[in-house]
N, C-alpha and C. Protein backbone atom coordinates (compact mmCIF):
# COMPACT_ATOMS: atom_id res chain seq x y z
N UNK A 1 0.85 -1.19 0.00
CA UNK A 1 0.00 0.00 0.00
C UNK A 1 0.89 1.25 0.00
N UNK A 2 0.02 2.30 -0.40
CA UNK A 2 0.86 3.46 -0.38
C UNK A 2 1.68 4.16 0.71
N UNK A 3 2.42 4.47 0.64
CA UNK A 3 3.05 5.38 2.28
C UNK A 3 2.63 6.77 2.61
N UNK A 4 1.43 6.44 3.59
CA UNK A 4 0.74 7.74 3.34
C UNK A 4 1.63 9.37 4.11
N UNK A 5 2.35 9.58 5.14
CA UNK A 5 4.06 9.98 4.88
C UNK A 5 4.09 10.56 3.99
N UNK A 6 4.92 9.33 2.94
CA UNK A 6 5.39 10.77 1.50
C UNK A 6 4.29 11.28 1.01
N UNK A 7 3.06 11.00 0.90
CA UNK A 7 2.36 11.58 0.33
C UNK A 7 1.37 13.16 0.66
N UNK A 8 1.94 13.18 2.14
CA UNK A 8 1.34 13.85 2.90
C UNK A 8 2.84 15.03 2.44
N UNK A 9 3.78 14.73 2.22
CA UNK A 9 5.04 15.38 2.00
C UNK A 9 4.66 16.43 0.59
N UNK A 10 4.16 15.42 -0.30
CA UNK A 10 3.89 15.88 -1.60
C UNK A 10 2.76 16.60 -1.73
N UNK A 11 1.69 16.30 -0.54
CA UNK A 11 0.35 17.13 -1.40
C UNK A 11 -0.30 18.05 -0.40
N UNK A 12 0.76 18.49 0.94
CA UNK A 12 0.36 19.64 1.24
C UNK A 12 1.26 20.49 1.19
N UNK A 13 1.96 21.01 0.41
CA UNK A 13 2.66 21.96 -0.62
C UNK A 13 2.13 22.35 -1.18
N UNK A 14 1.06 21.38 -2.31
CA UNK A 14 0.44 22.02 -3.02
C UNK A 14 -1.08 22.53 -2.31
N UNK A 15 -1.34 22.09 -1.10
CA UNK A 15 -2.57 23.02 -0.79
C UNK A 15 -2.14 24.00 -0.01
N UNK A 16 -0.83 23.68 0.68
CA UNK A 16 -0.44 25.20 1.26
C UNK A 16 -0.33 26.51 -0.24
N UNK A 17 0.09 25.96 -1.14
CA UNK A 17 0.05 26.62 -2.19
C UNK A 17 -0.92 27.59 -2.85
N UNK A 18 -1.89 27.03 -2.56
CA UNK A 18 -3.61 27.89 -2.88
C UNK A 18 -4.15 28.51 -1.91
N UNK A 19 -3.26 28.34 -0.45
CA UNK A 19 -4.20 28.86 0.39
C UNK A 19 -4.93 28.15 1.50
N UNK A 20 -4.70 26.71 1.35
CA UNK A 20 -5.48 25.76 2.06
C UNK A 20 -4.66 24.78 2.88
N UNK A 21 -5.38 24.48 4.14
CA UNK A 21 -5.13 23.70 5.40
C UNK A 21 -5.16 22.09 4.63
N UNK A 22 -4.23 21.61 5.20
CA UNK A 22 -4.86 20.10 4.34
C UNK A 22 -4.98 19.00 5.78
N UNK A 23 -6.44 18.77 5.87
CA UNK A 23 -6.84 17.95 6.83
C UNK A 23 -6.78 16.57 6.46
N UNK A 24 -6.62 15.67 5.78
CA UNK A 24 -6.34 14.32 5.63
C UNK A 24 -6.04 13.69 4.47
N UNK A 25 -5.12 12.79 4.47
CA UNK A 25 -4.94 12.34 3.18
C UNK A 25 -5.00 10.60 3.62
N UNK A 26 -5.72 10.08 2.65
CA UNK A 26 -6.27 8.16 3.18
C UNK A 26 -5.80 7.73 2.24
N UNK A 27 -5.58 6.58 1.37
CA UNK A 27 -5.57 5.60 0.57
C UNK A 27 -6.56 4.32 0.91
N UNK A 28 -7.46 4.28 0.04
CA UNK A 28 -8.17 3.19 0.22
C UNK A 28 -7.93 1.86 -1.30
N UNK A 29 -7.93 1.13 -0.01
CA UNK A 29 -8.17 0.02 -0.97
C UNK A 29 -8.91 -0.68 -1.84
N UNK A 30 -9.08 -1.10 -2.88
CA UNK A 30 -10.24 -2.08 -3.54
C UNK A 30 -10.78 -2.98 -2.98
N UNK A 31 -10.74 -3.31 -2.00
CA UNK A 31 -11.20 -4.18 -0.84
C UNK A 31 -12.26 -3.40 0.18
N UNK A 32 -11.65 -2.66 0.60
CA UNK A 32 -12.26 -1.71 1.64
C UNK A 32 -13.30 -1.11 1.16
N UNK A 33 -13.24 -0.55 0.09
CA UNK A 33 -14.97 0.26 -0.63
C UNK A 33 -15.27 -0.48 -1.84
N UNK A 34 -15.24 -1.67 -2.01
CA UNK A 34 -16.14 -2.30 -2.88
C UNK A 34 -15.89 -1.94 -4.08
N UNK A 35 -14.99 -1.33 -4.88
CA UNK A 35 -14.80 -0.34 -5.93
C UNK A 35 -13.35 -1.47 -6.66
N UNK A 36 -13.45 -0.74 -8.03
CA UNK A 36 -12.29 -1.44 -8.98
C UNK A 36 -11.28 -1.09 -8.70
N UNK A 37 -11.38 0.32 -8.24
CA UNK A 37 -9.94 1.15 -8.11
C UNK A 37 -9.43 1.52 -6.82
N UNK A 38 -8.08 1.52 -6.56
CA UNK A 38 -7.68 2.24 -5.12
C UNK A 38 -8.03 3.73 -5.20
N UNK A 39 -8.37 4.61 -3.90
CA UNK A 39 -8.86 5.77 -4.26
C UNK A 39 -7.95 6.26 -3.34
N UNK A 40 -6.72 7.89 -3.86
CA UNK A 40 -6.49 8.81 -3.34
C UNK A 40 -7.09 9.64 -2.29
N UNK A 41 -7.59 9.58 -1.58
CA UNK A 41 -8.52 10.57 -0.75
C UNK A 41 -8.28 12.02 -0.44
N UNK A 42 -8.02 13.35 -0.28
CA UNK A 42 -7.81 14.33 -0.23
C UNK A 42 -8.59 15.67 0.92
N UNK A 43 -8.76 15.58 1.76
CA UNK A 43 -9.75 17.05 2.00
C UNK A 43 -8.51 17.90 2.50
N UNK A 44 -9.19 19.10 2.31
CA UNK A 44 -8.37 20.39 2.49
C UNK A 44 -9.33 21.23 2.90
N UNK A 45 -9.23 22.39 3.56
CA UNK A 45 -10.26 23.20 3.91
C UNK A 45 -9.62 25.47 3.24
N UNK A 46 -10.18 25.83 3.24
CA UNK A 46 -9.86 27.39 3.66
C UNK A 46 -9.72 27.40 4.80
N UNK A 47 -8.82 28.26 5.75
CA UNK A 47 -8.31 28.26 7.04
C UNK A 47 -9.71 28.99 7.78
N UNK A 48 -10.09 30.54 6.63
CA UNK A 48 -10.67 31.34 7.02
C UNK A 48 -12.59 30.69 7.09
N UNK A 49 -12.80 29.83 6.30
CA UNK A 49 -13.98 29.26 5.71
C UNK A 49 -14.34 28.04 6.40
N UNK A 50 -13.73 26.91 6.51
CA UNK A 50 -13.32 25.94 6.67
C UNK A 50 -14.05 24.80 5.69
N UNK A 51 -14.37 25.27 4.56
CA UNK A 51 -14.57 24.63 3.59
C UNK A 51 -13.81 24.92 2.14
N UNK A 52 -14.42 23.99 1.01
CA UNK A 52 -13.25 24.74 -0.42
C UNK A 52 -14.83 24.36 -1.21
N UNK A 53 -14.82 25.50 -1.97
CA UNK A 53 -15.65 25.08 -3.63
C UNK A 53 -15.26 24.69 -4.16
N UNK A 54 -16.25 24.17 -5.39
CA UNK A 54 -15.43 23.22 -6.30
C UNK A 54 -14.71 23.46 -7.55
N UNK A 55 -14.48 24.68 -7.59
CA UNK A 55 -12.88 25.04 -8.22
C UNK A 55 -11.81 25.31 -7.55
N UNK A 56 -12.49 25.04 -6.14
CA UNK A 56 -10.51 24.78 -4.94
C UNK A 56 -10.68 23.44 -5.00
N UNK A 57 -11.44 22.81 -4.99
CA UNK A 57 -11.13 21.37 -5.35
C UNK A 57 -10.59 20.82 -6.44
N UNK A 58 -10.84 21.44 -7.86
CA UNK A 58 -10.46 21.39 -8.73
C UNK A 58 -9.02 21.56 -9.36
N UNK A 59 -9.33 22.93 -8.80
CA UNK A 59 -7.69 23.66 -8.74
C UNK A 59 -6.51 22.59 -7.94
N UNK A 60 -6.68 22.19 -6.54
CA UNK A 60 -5.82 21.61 -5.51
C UNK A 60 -5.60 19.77 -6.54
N UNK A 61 -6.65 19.51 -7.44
CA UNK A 61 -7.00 18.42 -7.62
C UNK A 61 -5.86 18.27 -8.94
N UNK A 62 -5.91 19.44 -9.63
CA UNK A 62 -4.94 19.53 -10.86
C UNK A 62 -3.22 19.60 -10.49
N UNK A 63 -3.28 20.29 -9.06
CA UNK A 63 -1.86 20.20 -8.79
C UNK A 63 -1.19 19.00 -8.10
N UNK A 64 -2.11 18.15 -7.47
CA UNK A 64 -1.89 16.87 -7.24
C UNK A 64 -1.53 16.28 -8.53
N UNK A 65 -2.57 15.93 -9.34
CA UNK A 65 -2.33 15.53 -10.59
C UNK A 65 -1.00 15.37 -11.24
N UNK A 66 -0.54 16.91 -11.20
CA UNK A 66 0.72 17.32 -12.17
C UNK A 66 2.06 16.62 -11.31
N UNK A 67 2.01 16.78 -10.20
CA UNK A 67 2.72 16.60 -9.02
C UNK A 67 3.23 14.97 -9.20
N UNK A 68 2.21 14.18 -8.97
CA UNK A 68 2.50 12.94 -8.59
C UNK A 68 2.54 12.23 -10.24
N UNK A 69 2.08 13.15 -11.25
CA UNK A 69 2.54 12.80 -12.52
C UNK A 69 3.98 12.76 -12.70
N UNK A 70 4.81 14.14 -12.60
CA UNK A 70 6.10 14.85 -12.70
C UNK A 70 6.98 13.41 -11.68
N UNK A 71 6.21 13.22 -10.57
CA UNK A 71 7.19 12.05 -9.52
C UNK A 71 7.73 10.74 -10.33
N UNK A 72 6.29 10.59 -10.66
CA UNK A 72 6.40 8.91 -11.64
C UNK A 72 7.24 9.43 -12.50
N UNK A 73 6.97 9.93 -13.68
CA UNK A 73 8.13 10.32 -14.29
C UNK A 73 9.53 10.03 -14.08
N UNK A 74 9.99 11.16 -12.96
CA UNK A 74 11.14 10.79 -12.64
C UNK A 74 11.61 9.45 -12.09
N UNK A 75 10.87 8.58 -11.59
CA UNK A 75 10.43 7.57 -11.14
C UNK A 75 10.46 6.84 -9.83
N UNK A 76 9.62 7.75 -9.14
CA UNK A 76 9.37 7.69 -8.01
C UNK A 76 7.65 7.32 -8.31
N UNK A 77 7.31 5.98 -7.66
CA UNK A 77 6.03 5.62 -7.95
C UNK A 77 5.18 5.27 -6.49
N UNK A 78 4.37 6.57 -5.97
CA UNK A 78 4.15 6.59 -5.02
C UNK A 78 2.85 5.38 -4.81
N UNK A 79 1.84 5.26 -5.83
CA UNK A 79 0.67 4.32 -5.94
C UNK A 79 1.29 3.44 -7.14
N UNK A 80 1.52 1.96 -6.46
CA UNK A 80 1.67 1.23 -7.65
C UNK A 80 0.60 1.15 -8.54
N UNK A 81 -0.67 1.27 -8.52
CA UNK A 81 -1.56 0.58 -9.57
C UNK A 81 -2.52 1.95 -10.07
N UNK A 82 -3.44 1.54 -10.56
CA UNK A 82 -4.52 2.86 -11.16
C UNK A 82 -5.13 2.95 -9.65
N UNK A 83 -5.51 4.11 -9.81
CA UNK A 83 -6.52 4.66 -8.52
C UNK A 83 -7.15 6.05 -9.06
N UNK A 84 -7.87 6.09 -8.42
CA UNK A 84 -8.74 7.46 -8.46
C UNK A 84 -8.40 9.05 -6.92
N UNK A 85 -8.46 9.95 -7.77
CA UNK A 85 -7.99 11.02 -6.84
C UNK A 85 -9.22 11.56 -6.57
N UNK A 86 -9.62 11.84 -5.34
CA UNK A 86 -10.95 12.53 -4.72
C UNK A 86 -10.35 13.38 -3.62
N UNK A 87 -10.63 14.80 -4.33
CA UNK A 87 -10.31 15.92 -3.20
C UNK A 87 -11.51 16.73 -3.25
N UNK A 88 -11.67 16.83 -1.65
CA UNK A 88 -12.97 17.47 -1.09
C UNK A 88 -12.53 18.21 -0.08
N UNK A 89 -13.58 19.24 0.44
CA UNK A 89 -13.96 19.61 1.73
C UNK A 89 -14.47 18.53 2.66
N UNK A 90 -13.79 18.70 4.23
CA UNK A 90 -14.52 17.54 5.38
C UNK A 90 -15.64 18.07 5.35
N UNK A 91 -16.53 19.02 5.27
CA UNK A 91 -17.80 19.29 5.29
C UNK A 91 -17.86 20.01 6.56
N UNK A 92 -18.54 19.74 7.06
CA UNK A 92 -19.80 20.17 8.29
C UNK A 92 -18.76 19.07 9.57
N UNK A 93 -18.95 18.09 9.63
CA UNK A 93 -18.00 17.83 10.58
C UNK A 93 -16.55 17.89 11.07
């Protein structure tokens, strides 16, 4: 499984980057939610708000993207297999 560590290394840079607190980062398994794919998990909040719309999700979602694209590349492969990236606001709780 992934080392959630480096990844926490890599992807709150990029939400300190926009402006945003980054409250958790998970890796789930294909086991654990019933699903084909392992899923990235992501929330981040506004410090001042404590939520993000969904072009700070978007936005935070593209720099992950580029990020852990640019890693593999060089070849550092933080998720061995396909997975899905889901960055949200924690909401209300």
């Amino acid at each position: 499984m992934a080392d959630i560590a480096r990844l926490i290394e890599i992807v709150e840079p990029e939400a300190q980057a926009l402006g945003f607190e980054l409250v958790r980062v998970i890796v789930f398994g294909k086991s654990e939610v019933g699903d084909e794919e392992v899923t990235l998990q992501v929330m981040a909040e506004r410090p001042d708000t404590g939520q993000l719309v969904i072009e700070d999700c978007a936005a935070l979602s593209h720099r992950i993207s580029d990020r852990l694209d640019a890693l593999e590349e060089s070849g550092e492969v933080l998720i061995e297999e396909a997975y899905r990236l889901e960055v949200s606001s924690p909401g209300i709780d």
